[in-house]
PDB file of N, CA and C in Angstrom:
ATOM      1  N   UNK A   1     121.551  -9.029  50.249  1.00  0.00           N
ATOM      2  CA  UNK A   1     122.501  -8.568  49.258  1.00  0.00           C
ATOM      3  C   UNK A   1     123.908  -8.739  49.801  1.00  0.00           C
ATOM      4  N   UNK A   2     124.836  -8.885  49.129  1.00  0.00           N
ATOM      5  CA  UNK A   2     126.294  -9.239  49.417  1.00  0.00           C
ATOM      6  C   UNK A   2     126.704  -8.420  49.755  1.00  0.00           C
ATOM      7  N   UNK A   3     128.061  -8.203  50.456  1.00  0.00           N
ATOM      8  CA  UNK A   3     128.889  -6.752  50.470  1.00  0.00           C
ATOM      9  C   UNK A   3     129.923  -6.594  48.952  1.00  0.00           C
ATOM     10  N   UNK A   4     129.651  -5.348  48.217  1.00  0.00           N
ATOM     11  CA  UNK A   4     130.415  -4.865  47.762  1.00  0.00           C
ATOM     12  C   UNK A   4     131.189  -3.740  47.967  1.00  0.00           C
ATOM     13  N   UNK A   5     132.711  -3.848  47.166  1.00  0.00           N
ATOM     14  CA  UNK A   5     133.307  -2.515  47.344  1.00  0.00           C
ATOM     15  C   UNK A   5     133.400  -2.009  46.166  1.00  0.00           C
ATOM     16  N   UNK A   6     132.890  -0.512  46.038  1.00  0.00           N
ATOM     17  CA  UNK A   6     133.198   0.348  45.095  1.00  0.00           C
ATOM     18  C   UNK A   6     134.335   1.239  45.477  1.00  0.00           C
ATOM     19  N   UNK A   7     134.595   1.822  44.389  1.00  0.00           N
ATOM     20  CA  UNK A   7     135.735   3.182  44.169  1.00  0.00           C
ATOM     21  C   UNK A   7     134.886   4.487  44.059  1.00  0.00           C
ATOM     22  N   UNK A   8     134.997   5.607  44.703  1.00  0.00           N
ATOM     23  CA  UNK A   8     134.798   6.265  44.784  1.00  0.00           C
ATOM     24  C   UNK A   8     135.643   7.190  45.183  1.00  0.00           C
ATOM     25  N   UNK A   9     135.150   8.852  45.184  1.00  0.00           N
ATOM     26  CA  UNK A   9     135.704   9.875  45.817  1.00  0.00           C
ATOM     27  C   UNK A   9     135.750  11.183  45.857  1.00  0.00           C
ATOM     28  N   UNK A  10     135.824  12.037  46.787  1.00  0.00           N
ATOM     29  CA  UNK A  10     135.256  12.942  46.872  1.00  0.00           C
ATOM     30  C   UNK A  10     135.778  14.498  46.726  1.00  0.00           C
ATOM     31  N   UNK A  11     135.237  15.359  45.769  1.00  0.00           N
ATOM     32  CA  UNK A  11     134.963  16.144  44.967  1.00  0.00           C
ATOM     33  C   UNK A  11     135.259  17.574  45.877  1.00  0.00           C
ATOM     34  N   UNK A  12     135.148  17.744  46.834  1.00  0.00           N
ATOM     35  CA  UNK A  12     134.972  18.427  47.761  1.00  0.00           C
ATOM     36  C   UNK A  12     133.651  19.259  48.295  1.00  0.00           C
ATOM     37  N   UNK A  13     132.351  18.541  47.443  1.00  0.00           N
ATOM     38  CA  UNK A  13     131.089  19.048  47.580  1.00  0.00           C
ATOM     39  C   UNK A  13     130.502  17.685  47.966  1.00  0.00           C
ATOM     40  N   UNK A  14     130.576  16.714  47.782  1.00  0.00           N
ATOM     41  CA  UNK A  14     129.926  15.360  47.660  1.00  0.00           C
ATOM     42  C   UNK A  14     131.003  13.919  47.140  1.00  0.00           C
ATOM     43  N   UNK A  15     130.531  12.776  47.737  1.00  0.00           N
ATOM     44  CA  UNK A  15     131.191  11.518  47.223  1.00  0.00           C
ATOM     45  C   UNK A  15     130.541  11.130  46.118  1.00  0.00           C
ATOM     46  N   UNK A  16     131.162  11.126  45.384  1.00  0.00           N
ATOM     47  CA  UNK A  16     130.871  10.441  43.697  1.00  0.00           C
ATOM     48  C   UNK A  16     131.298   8.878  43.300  1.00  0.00           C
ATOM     49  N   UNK A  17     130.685   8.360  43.089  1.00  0.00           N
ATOM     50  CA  UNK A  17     131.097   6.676  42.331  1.00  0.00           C
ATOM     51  C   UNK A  17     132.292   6.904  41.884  1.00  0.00           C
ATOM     52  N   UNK A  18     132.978   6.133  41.441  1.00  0.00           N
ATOM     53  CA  UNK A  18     133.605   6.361  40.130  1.00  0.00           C
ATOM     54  C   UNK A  18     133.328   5.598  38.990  1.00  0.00           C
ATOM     55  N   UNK A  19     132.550   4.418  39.125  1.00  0.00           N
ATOM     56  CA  UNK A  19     131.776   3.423  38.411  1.00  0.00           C
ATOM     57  C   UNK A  19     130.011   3.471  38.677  1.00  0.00           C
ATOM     58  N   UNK A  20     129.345   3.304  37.509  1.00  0.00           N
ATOM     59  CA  UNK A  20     127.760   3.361  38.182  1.00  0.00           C
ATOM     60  C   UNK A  20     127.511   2.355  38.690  1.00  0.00           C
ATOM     61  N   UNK A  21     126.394   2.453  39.708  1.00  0.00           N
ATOM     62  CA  UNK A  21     126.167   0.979  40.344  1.00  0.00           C
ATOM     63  C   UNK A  21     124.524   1.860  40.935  1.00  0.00           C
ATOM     64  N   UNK A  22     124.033   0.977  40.774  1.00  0.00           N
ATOM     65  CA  UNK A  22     122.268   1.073  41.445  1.00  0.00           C
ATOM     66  C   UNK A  22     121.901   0.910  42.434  1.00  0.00           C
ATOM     67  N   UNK A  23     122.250   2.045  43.489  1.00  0.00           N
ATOM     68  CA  UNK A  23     122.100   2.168  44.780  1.00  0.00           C
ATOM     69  C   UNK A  23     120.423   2.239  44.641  1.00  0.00           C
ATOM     70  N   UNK A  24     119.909   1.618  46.124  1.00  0.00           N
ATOM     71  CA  UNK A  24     118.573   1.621  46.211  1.00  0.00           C
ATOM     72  C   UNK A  24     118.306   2.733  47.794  1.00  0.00           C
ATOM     73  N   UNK A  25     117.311   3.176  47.466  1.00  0.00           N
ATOM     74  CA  UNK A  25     116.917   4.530  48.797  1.00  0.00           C
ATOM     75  C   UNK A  25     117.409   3.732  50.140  1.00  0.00           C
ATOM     76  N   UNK A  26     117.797   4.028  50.949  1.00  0.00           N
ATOM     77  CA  UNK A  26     117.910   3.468  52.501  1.00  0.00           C
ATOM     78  C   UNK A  26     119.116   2.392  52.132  1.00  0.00           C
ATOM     79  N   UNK A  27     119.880   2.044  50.821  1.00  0.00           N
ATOM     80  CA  UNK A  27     121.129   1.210  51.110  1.00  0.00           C
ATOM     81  C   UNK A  27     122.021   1.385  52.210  1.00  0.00           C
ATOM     82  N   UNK A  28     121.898   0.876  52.889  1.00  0.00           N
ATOM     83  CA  UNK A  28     123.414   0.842  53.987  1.00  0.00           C
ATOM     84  C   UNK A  28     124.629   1.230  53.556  1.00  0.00           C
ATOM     85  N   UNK A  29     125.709   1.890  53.326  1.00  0.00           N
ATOM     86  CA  UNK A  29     126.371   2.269  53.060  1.00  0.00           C
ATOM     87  C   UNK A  29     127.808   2.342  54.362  1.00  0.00           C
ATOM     88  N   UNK A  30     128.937   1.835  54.045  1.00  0.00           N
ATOM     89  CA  UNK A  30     130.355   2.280  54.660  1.00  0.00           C
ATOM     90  C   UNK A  30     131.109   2.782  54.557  1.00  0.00           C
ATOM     91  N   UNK A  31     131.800   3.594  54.989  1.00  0.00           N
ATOM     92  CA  UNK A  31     133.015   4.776  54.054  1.00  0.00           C
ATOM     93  C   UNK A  31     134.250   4.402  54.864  1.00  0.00           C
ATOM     94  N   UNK A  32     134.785   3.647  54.268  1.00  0.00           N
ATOM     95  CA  UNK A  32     136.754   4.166  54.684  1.00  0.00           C
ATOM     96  C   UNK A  32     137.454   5.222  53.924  1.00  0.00           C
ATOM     97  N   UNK A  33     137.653   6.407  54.461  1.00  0.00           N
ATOM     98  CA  UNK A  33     138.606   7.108  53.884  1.00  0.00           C
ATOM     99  C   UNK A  33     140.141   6.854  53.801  1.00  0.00           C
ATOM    100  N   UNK A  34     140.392   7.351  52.581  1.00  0.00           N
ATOM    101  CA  UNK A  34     142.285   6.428  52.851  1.00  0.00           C
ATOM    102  C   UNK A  34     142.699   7.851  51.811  1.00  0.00           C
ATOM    103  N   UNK A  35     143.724   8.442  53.343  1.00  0.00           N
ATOM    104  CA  UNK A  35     144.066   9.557  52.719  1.00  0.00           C
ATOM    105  C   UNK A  35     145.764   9.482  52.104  1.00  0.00           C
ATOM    106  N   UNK A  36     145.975  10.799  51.713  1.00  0.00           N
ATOM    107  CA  UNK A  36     147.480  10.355  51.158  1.00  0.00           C
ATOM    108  C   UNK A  36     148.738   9.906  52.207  1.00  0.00           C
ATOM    109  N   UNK A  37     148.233  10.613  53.004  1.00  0.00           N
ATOM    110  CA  UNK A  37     149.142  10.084  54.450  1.00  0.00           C
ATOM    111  C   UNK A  37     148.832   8.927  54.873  1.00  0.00           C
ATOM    112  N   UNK A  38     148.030   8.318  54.679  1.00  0.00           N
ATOM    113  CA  UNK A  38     147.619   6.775  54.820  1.00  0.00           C
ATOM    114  C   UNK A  38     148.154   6.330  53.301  1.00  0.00           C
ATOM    115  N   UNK A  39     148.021   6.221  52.603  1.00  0.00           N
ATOM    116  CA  UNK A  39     148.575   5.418  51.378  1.00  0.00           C
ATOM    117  C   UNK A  39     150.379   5.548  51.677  1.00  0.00           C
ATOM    118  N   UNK A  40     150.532   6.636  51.546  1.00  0.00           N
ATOM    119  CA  UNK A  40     152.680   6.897  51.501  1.00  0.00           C
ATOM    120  C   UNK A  40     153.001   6.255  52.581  1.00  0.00           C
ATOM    121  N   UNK A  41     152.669   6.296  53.720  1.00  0.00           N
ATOM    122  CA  UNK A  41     152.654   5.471  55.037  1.00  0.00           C
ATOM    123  C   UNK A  41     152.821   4.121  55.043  1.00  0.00           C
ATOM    124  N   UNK A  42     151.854   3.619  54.482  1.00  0.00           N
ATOM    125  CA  UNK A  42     151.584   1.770  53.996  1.00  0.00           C
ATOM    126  C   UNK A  42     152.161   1.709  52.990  1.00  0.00           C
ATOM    127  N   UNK A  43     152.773   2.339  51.703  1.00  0.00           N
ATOM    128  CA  UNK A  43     153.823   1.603  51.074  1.00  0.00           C
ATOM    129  C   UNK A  43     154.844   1.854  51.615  1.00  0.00           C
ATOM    130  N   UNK A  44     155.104   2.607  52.270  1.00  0.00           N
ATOM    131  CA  UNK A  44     156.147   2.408  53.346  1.00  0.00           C
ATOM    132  C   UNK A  44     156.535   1.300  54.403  1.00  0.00           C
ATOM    133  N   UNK A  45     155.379   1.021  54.994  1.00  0.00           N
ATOM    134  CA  UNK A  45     155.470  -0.417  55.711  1.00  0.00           C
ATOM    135  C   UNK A  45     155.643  -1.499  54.870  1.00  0.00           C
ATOM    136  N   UNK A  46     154.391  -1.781  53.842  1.00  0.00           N
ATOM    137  CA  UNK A  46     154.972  -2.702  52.896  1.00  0.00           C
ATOM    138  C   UNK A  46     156.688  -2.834  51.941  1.00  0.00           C
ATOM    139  N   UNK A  47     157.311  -1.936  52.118  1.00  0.00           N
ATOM    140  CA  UNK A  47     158.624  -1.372  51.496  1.00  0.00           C
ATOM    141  C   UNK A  47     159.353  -2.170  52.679  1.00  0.00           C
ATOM    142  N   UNK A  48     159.272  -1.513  53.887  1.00  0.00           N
ATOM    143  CA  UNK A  48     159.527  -2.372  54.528  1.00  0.00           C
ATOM    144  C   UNK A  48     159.719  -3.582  55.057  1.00  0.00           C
ATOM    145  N   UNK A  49     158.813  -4.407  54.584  1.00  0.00           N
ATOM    146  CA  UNK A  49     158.183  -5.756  55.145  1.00  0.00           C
ATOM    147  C   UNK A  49     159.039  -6.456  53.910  1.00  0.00           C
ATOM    148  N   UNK A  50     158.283  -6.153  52.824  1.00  0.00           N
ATOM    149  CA  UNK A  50     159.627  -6.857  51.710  1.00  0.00           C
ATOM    150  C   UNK A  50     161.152  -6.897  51.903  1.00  0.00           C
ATOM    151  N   UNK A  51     161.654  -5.594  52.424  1.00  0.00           N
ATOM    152  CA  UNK A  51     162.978  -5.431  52.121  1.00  0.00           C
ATOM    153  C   UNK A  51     163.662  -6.567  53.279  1.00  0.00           C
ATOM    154  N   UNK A  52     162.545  -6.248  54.520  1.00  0.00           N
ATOM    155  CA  UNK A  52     163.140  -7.426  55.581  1.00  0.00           C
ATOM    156  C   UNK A  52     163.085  -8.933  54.876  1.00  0.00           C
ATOM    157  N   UNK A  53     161.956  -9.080  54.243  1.00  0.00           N
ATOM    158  CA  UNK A  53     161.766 -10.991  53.881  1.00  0.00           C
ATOM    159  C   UNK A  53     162.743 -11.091  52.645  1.00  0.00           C
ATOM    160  N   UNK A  54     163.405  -9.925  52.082  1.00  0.00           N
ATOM    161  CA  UNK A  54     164.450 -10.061  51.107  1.00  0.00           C
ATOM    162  C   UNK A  54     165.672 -10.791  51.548  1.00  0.00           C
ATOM    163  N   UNK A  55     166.225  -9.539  52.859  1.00  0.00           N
ATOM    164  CA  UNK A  55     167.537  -9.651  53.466  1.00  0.00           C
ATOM    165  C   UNK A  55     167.439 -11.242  53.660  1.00  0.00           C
ATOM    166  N   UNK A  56     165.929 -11.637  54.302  1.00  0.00           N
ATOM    167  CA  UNK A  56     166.562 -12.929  55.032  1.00  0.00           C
ATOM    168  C   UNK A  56     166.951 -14.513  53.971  1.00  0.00           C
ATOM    169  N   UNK A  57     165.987 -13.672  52.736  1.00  0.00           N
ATOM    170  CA  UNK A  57     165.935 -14.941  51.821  1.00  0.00           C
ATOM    171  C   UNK A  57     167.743 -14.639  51.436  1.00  0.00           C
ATOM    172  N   UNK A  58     168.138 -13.563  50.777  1.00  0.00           N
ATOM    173  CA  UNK A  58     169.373 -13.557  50.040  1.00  0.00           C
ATOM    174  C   UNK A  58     170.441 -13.074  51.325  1.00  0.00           C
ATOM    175  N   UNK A  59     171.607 -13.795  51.464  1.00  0.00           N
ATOM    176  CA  UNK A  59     172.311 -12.896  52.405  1.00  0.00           C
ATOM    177  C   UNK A  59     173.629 -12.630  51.723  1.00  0.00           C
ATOM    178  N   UNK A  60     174.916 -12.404  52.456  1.00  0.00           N
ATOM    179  CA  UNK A  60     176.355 -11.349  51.228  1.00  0.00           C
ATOM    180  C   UNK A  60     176.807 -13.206  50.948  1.00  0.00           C
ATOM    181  N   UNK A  61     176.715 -14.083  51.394  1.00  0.00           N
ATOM    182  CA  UNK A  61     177.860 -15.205  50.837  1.00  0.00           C
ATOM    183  C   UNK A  61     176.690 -15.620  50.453  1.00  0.00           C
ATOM    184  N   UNK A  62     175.939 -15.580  49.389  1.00  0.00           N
ATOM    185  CA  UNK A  62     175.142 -16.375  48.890  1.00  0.00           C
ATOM    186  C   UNK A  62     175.840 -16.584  47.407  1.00  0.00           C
ATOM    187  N   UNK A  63     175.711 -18.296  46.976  1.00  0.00           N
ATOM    188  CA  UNK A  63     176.906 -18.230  45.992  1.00  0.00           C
ATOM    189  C   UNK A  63     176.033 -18.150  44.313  1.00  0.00           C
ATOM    190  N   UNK A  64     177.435 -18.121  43.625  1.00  0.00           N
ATOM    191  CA  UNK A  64     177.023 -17.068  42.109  1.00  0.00           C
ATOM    192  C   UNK A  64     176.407 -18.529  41.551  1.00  0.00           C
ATOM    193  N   UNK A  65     176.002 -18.450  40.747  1.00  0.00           N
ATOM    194  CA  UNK A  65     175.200 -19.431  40.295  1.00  0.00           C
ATOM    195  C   UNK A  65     175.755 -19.829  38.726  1.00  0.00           C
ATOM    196  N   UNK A  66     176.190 -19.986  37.770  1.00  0.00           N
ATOM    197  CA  UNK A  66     176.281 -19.866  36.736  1.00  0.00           C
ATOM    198  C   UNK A  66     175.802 -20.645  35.435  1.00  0.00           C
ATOM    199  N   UNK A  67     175.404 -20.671  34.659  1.00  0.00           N
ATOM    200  CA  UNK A  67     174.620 -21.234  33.479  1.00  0.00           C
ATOM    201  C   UNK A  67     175.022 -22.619  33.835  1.00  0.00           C
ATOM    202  N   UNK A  68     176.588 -23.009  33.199  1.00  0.00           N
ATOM    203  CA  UNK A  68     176.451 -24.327  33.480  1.00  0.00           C
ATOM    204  C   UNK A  68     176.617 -25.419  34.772  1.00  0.00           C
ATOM    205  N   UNK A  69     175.828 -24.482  35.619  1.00  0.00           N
ATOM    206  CA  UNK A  69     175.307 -25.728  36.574  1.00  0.00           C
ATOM    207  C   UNK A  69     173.783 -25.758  36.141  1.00  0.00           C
ATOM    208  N   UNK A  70     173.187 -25.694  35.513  1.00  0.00           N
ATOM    209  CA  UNK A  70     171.943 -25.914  35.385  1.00  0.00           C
ATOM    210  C   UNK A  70     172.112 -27.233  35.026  1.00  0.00           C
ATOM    211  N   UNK A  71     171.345 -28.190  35.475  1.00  0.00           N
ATOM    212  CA  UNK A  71     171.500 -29.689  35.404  1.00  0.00           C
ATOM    213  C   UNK A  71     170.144 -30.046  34.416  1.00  0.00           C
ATOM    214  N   UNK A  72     168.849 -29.671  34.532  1.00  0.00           N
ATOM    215  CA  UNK A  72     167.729 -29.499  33.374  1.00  0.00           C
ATOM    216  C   UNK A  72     167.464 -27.984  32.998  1.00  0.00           C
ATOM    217  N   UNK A  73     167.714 -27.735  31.854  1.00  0.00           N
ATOM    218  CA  UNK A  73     167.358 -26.608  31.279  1.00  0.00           C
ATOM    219  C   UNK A  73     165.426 -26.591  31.186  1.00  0.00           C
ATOM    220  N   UNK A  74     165.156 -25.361  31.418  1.00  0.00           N
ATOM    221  CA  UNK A  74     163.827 -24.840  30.924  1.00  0.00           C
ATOM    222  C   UNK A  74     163.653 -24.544  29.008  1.00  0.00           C
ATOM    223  N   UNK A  75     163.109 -25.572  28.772  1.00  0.00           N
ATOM    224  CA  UNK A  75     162.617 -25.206  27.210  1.00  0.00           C
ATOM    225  C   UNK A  75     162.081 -23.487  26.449  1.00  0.00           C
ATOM    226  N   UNK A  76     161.595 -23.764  27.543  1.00  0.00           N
ATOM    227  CA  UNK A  76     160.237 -22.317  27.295  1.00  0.00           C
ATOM    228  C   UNK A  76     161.044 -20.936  27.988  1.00  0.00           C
ATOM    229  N   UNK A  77     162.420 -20.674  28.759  1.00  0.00           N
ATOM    230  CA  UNK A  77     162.955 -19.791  28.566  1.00  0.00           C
ATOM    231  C   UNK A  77     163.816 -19.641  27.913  1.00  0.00           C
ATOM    232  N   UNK A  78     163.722 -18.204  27.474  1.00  0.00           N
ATOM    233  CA  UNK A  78     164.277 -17.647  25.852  1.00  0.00           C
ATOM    234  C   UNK A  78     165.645 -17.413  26.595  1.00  0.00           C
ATOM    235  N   UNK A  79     166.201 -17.341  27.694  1.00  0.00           N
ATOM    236  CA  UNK A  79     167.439 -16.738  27.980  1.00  0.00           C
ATOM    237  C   UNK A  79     167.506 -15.025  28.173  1.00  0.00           C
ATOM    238  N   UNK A  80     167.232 -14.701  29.237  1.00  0.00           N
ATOM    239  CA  UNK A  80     167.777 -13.029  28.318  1.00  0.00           C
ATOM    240  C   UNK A  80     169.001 -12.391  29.384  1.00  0.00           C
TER     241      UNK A  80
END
């Protein structure tokens, strides 16, 4: 059988699915817990990680761009 991942979580009596799925007696089973201090944490790093690959793409003299230098226009944008 393949590995799948389900969603689940727990109730404070037991782990519950959150989707049904047809566990069979003796399935092997893995649990990562991912608590809230683990989630706020990692969008934090990820917050991070973007804001750095931002700075480096755009920097302060990066120049203004304006409509008519567009040399081929895009058909299919509406402009907004």
């Amino acid at each position: 059988m393949a590995n799948i991942t389900l969603q689940a979580h727990f109730d404070g009596k037991q782990i519950l699915l959150d989707e049904p799925f047809d566990l069979q007696p003796n399935d092997k089973l893995l649990i990562t817990v991912l608590t809230k201090e683990l989630d706020a944490r990692e969008r934090e790093d990820w917050a991070a990680i973007a804001k750095s690959s931002l700075s480096r793409a755009y920097s302060n003299d990066e120049p203004e761009y304006t409509p008519n230098m567009i040399k081929e226009p895009n058909p299919k944008y509406e402009g907004r």
